[in-house]
Protein backbone atom coordinates (compact mmCIF):
# COMPACT_ATOMS: atom_id res chain seq x y z
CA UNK A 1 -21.09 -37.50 18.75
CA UNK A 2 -24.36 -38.25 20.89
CA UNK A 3 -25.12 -36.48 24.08
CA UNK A 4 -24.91 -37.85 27.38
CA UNK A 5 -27.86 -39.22 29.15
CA UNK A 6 -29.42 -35.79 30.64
CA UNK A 7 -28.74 -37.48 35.36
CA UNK A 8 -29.21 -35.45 38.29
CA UNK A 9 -25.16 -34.28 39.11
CA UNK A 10 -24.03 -34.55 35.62
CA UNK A 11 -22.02 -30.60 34.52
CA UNK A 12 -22.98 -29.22 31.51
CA UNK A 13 -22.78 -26.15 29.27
CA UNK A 14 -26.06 -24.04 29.10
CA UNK A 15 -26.60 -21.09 28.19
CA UNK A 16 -28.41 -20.51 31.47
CA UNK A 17 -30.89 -17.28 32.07
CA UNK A 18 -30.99 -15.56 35.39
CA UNK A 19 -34.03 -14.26 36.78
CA UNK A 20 -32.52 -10.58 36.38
CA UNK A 21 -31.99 -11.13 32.67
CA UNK A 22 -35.54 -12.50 32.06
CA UNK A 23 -37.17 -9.54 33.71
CA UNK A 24 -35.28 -7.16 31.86
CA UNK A 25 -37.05 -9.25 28.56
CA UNK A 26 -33.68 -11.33 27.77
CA UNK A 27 -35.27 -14.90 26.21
CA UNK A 28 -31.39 -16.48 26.50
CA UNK A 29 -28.68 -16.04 28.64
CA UNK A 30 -25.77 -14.15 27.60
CA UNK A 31 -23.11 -16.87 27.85
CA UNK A 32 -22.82 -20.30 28.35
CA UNK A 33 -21.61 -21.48 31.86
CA UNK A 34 -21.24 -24.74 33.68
CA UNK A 35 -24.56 -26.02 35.13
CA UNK A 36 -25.45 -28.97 36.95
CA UNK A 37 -28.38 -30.99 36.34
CA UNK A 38 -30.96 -31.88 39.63
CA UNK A 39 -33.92 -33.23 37.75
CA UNK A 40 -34.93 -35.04 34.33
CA UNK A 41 -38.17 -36.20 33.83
CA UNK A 42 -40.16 -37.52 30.75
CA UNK A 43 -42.97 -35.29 29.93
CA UNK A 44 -46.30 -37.23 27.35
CA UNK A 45 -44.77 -36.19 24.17
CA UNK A 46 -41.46 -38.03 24.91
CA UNK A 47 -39.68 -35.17 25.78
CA UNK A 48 -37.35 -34.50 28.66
CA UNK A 49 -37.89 -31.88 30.57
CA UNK A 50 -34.39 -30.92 32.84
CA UNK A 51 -33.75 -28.71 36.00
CA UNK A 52 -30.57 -26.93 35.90
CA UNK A 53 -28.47 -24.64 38.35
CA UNK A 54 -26.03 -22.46 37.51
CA UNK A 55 -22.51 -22.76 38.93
CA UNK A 56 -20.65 -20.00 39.24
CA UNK A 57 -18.36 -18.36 41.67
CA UNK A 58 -20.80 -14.98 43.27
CA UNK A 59 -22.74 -15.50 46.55
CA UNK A 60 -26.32 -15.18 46.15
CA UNK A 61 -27.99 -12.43 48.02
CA UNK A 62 -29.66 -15.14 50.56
CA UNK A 63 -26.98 -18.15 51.39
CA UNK A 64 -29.58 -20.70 51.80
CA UNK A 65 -29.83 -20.42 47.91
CA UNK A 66 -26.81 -22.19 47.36
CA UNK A 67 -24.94 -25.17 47.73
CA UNK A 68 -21.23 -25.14 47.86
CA UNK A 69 -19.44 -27.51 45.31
CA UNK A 70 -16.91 -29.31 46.78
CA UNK A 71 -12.88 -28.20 46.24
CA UNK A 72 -12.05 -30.97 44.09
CA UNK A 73 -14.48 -30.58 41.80
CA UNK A 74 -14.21 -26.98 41.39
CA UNK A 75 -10.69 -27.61 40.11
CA UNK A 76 -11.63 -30.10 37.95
CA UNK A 77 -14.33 -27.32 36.66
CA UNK A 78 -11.77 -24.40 35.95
């Protein structure tokens, strides 16, 4: 089975690393959680860069760093 094309909205699983992890020396995040994709770009070597965020279901501290998914879709995530 071949991956999907990495696109900006597509949801994947990634083992995603939070800033709090990564200053406490973690190199990988702990689990794998959904994530959506907001950037993909081709670097010289021929490989592709991508820009995840998490999704998840805590407020951030500051709620200009988030963007609420839409009901529908977070049923279709659970």
């Amino acid at each position: 089975m071949s991956l999907p094309k990495p696109i900006p909205g597509l949801v994947i699983s990634y083992s995603y690393l939070w800033v709090r992890e990564h200053e406490k020396g973690a190199e990988e995040g702990r689990k794998n959680r959904p994530c959506a994709i907001v950037a993909a770009r081709r670097v010289v070597e021929g490989r592709e860069v991508i820009t995840v965020v998490p999704v998840t279901h805590s407020p951030p501290a500051d709620p200009a760093d988030a963007v609420e998914i839409p009901a529908p879709l977070k049923a279709h995530l659970v």
